[in-house]
PDB file of N, CA and C in Angstrom:
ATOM      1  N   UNK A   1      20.398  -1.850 -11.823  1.00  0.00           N
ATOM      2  CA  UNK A   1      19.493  -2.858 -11.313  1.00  0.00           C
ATOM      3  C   UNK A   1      18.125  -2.235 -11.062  1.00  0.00           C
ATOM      4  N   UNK A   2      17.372  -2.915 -11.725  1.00  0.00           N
ATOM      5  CA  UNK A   2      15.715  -2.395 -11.143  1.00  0.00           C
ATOM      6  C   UNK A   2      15.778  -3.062 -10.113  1.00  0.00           C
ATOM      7  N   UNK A   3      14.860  -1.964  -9.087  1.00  0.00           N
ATOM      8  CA  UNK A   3      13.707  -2.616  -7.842  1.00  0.00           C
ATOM      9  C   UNK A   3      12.624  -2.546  -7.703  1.00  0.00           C
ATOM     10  N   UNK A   4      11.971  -3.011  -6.788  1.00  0.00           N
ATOM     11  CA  UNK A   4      10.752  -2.692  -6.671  1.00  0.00           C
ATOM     12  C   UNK A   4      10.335  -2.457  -5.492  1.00  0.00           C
ATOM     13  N   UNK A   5       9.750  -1.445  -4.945  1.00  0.00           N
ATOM     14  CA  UNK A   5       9.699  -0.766  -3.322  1.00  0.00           C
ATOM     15  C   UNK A   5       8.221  -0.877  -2.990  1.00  0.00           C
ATOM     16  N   UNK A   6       8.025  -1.782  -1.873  1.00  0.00           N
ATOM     17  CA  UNK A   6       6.346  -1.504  -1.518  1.00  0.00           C
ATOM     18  C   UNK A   6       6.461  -1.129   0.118  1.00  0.00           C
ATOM     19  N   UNK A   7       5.508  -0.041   0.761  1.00  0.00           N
ATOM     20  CA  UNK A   7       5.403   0.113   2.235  1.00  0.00           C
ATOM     21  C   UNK A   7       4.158   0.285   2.393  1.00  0.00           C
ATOM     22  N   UNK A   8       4.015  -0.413   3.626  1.00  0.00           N
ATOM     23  CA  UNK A   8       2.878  -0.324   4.702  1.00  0.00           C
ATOM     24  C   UNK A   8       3.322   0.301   5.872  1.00  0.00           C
ATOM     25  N   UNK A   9       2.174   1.378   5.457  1.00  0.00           N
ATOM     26  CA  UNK A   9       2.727   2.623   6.114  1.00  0.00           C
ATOM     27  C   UNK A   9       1.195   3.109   7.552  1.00  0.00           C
ATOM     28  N   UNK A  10       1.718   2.921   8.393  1.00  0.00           N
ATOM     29  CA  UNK A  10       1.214   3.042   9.804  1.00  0.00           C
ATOM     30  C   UNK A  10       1.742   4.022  10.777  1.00  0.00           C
ATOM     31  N   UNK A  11       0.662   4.782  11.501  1.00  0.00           N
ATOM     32  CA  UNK A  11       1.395   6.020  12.669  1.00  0.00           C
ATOM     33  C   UNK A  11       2.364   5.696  13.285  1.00  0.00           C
ATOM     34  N   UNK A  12       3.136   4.382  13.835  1.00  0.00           N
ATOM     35  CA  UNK A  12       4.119   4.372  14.546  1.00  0.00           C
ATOM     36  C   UNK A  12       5.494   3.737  13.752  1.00  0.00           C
ATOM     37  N   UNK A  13       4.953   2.862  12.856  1.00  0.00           N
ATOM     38  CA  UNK A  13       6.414   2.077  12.359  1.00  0.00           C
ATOM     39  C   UNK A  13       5.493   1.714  11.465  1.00  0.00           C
ATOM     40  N   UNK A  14       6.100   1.234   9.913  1.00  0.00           N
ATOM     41  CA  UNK A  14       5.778   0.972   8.762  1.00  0.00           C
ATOM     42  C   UNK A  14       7.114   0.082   8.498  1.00  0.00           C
ATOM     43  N   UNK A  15       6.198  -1.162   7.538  1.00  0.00           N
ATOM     44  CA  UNK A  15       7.082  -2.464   6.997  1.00  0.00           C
ATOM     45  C   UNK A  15       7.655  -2.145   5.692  1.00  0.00           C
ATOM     46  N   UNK A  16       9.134  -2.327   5.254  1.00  0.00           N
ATOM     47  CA  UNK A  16       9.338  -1.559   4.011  1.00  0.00           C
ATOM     48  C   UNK A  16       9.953  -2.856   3.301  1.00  0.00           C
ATOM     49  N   UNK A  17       9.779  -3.095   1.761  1.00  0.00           N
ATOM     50  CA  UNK A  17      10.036  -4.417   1.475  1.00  0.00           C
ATOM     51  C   UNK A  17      10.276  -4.003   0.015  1.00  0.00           C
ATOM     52  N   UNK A  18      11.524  -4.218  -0.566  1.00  0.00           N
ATOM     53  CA  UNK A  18      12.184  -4.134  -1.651  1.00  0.00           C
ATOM     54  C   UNK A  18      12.627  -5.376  -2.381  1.00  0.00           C
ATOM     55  N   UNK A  19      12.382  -5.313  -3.498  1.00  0.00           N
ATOM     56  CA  UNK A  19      12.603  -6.649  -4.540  1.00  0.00           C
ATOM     57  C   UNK A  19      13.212  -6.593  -5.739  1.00  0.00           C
ATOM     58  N   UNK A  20      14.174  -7.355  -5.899  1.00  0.00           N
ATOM     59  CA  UNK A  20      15.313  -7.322  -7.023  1.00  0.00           C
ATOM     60  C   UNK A  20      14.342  -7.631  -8.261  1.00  0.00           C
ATOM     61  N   UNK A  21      14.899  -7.222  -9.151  1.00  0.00           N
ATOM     62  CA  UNK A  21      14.248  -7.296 -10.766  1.00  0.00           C
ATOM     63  C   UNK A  21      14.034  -9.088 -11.160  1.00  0.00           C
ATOM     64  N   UNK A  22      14.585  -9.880 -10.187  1.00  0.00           N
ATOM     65  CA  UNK A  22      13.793 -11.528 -10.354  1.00  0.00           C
ATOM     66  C   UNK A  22      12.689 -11.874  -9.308  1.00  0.00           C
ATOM     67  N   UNK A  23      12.987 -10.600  -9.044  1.00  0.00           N
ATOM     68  CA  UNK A  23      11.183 -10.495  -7.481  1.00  0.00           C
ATOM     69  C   UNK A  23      11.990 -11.345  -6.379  1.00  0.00           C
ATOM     70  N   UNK A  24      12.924 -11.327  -6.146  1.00  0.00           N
ATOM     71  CA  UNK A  24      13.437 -12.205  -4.653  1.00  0.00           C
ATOM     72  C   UNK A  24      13.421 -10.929  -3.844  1.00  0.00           C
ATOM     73  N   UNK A  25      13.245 -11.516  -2.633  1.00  0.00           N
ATOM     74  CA  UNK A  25      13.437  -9.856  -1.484  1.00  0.00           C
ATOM     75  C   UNK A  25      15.206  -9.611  -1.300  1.00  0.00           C
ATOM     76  N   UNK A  26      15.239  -8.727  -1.889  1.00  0.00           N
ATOM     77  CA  UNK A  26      16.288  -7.712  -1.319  1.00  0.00           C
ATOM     78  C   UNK A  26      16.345  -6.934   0.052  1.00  0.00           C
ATOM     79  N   UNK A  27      15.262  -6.841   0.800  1.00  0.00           N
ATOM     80  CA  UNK A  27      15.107  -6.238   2.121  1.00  0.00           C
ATOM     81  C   UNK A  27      13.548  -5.988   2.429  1.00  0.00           C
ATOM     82  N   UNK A  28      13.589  -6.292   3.914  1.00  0.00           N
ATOM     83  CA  UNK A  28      12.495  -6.599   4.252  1.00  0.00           C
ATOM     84  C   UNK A  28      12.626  -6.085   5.675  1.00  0.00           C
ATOM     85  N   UNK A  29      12.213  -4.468   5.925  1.00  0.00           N
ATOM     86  CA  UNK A  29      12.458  -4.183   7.409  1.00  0.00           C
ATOM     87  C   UNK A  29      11.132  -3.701   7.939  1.00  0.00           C
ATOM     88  N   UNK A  30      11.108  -3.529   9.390  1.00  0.00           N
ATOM     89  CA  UNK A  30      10.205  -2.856   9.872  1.00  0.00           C
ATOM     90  C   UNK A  30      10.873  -1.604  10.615  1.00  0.00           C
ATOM     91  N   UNK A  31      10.359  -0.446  10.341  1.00  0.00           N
ATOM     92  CA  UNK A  31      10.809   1.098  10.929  1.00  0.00           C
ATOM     93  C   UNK A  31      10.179   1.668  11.664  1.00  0.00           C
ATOM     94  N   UNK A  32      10.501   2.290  12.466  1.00  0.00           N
ATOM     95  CA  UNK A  32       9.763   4.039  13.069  1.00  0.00           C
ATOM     96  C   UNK A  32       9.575   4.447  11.635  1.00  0.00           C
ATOM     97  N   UNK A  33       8.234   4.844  11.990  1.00  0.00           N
ATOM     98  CA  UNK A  33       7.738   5.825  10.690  1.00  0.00           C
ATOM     99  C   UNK A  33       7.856   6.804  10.803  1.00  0.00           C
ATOM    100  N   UNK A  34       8.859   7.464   9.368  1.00  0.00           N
ATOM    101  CA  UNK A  34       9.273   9.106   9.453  1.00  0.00           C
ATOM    102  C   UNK A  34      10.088   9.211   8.770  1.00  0.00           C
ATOM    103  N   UNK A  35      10.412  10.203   7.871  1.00  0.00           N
ATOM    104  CA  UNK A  35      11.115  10.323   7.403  1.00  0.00           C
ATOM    105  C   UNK A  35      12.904   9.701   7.447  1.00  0.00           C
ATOM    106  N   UNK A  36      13.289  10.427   8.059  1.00  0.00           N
ATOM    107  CA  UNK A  36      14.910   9.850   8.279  1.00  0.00           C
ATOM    108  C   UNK A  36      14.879   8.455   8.307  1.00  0.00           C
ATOM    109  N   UNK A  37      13.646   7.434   9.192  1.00  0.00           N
ATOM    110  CA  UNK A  37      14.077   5.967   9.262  1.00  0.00           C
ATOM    111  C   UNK A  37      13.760   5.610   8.242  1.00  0.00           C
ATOM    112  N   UNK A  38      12.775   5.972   6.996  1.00  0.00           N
ATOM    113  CA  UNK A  38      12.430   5.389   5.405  1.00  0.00           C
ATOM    114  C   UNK A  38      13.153   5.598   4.681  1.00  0.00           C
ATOM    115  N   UNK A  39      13.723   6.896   4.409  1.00  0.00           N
ATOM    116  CA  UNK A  39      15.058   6.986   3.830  1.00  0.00           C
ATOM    117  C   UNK A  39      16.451   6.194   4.047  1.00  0.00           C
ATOM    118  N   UNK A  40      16.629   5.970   5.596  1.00  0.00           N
ATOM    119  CA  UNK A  40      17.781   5.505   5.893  1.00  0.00           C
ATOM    120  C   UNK A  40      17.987   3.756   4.886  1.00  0.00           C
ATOM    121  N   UNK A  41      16.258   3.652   4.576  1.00  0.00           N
ATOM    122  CA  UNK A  41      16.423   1.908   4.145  1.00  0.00           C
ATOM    123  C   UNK A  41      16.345   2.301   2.640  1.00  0.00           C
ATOM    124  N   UNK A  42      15.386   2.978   2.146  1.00  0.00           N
ATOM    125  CA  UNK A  42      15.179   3.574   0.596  1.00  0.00           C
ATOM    126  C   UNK A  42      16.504   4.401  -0.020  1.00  0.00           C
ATOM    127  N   UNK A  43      17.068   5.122   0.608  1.00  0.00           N
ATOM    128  CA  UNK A  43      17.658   6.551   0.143  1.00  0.00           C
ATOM    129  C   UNK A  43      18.921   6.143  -1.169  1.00  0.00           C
ATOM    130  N   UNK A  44      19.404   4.641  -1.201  1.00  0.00           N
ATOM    131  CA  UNK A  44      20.233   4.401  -2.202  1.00  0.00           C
ATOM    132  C   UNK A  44      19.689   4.186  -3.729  1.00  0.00           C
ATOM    133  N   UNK A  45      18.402   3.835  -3.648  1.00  0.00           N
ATOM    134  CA  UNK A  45      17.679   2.719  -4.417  1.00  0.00           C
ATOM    135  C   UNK A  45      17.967   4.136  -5.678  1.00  0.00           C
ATOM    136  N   UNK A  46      17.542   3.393  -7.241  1.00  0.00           N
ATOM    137  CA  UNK A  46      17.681   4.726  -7.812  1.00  0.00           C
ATOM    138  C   UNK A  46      16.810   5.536  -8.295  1.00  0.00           C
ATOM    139  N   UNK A  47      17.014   6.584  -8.538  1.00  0.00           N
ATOM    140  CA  UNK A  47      15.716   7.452  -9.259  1.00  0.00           C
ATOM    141  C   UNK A  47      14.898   7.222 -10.553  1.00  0.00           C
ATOM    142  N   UNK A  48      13.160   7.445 -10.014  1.00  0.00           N
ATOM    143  CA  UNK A  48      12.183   6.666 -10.724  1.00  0.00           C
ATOM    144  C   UNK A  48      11.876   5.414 -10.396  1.00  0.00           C
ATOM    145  N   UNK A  49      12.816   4.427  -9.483  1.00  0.00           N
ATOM    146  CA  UNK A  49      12.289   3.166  -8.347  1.00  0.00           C
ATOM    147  C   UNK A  49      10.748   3.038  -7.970  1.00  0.00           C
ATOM    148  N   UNK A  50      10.058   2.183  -8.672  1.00  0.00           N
ATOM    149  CA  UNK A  50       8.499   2.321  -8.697  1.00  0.00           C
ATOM    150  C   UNK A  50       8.345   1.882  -7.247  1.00  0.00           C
ATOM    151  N   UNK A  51       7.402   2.607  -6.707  1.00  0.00           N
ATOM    152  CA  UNK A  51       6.836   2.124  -4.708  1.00  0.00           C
ATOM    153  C   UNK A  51       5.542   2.252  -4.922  1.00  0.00           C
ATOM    154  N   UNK A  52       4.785   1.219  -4.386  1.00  0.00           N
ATOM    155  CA  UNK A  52       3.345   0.548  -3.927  1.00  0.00           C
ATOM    156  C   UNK A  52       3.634   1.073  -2.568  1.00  0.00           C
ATOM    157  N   UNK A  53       2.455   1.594  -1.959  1.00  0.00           N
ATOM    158  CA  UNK A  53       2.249   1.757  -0.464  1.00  0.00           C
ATOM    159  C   UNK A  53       1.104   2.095  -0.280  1.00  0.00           C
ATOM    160  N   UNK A  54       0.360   1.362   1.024  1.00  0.00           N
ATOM    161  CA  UNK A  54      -0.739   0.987   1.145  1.00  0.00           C
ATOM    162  C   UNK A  54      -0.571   1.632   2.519  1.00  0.00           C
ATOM    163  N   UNK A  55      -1.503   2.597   2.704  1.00  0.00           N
ATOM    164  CA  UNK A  55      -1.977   3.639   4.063  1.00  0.00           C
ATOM    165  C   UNK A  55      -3.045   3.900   4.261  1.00  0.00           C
ATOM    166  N   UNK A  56      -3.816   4.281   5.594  1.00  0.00           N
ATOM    167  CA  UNK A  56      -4.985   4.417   5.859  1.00  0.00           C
ATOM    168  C   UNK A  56      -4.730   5.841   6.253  1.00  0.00           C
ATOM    169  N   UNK A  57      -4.162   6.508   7.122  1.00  0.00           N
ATOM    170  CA  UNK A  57      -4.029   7.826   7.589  1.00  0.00           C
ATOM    171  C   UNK A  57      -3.099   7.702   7.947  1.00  0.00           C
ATOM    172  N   UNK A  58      -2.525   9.277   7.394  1.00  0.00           N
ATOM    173  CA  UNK A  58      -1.153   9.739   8.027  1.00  0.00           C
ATOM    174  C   UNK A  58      -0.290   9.399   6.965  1.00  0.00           C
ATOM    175  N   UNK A  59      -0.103   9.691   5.550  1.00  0.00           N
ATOM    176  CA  UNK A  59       0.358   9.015   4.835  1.00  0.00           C
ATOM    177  C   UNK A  59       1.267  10.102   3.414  1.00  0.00           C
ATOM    178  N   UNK A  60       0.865  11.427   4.207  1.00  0.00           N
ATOM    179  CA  UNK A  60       1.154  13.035   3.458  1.00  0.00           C
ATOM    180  C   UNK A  60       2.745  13.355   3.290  1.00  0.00           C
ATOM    181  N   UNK A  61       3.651  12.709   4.487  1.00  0.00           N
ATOM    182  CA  UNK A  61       4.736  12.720   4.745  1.00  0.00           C
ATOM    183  C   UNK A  61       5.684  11.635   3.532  1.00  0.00           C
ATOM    184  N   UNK A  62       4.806  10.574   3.684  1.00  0.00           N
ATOM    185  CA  UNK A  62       5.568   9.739   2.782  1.00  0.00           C
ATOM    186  C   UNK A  62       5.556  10.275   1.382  1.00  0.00           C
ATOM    187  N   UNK A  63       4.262  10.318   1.098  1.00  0.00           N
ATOM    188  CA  UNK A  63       4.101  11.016  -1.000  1.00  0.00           C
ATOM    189  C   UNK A  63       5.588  11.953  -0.833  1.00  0.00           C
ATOM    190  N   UNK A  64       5.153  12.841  -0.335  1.00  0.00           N
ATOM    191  CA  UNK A  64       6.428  14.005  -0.145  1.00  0.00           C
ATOM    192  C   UNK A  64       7.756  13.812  -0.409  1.00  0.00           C
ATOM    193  N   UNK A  65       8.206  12.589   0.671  1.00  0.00           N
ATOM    194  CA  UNK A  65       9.371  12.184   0.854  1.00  0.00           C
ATOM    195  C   UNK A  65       9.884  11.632  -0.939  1.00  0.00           C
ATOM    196  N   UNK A  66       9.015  10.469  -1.298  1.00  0.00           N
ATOM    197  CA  UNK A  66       8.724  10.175  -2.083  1.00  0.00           C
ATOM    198  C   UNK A  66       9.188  10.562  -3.236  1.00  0.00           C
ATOM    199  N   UNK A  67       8.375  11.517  -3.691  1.00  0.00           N
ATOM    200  CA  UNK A  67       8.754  12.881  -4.586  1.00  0.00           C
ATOM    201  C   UNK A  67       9.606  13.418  -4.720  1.00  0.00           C
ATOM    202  N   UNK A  68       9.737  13.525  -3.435  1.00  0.00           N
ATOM    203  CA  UNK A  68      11.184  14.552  -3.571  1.00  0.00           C
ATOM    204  C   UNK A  68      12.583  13.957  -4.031  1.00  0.00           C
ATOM    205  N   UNK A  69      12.408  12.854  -3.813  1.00  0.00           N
ATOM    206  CA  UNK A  69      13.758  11.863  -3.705  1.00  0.00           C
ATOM    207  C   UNK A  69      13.490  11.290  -5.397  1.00  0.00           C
ATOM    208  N   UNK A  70      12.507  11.499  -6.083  1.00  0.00           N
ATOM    209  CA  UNK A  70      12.260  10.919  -7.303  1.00  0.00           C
ATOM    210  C   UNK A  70      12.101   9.389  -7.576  1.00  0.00           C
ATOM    211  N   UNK A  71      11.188   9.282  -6.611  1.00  0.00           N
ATOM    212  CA  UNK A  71      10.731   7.603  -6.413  1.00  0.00           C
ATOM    213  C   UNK A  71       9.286   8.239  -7.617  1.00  0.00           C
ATOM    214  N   UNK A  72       8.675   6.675  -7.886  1.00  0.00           N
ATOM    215  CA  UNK A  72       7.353   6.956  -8.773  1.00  0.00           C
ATOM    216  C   UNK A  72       6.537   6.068  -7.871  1.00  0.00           C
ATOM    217  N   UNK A  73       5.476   7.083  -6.896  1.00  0.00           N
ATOM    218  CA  UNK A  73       4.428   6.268  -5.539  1.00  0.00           C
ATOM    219  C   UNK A  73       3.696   6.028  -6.053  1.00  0.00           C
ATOM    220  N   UNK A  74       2.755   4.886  -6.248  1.00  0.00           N
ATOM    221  CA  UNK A  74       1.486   4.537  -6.354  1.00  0.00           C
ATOM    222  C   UNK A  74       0.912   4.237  -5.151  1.00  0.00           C
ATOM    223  N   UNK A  75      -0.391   4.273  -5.004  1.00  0.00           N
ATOM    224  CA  UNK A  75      -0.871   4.690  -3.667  1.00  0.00           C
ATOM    225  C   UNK A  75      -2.069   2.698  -4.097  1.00  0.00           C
ATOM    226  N   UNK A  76      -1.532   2.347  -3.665  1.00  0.00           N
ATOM    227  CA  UNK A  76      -1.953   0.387  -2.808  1.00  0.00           C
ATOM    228  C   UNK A  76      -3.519   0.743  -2.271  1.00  0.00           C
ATOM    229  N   UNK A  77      -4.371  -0.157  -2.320  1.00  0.00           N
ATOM    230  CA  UNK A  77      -4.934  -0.276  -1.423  1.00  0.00           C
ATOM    231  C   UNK A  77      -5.211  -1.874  -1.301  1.00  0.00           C
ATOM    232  N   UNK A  78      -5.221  -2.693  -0.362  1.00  0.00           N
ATOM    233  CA  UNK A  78      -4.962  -4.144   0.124  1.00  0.00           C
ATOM    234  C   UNK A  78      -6.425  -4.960  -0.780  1.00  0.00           C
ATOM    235  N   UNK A  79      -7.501  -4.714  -0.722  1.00  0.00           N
ATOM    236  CA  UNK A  79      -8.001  -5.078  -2.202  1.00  0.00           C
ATOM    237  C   UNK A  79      -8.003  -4.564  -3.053  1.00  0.00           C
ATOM    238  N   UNK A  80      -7.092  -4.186  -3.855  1.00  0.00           N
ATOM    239  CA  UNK A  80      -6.910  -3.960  -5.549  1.00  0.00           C
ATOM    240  C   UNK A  80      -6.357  -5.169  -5.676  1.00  0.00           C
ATOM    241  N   UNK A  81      -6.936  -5.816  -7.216  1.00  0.00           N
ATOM    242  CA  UNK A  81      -6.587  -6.671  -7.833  1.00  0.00           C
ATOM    243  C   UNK A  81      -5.579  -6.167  -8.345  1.00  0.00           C
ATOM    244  N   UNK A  82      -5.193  -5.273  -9.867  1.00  0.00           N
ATOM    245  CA  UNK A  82      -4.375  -5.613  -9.698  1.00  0.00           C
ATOM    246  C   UNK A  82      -2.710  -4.967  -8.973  1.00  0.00           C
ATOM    247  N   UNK A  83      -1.575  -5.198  -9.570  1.00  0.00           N
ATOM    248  CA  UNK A  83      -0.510  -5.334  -8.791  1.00  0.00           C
ATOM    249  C   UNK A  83       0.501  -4.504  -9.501  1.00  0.00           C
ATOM    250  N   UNK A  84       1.267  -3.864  -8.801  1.00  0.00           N
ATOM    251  CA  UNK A  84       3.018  -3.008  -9.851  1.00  0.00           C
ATOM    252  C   UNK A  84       3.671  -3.678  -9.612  1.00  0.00           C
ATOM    253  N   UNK A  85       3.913  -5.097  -8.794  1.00  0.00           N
ATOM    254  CA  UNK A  85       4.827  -5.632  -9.261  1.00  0.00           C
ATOM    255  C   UNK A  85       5.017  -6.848 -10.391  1.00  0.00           C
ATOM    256  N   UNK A  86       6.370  -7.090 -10.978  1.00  0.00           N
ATOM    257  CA  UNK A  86       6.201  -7.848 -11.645  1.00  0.00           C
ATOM    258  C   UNK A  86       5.687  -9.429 -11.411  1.00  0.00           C
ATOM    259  N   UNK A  87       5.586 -10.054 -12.542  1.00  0.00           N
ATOM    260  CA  UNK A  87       5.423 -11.707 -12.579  1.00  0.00           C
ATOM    261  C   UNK A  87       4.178 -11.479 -12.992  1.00  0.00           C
TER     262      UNK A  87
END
């Protein structure tokens, strides 16, 4: 199954929102931002899972995480036209 992973990612808690390959939400949480709580919602999804995430500061931890786990991050910013997800 493809997904599609986007976070808004903020110093205390970040909104994490995943979408099945017909774009319906598959999950839609809000976390403590940090490692262990992004993983705990991401960590199944599979490797190469494209993620949009849109950060202002503080945002070094996530790429990382990211990476390491073999997600593909694109880095959002709230006006870009356009979009990684589908439709």
């Amino acid at each position: 199954m493809q997904a599609y992973l986007g976070i808004d990612v903020h110093r205390r808690r970040s909104q994490i929102a995943v979408l099945d390959e017909g774009g319906r939400t598959a999950v839609n949480r809000n976390v403590v931002s940090g490692r262990k709580t992004v993983l705990g919602v991401i960590g199944d999804l599979p490797v190469g899972t494209p993620v949009a995430f849109e950060a202002a500061l503080g945002w070094g931890w996530l790429i990382e995480l990211l990476q390491d786990y073999g997600f593909e991050p694109h880095m959002a910013r709230c006006s870009a036209r356009r979009s990684p997800w589908p439709g």
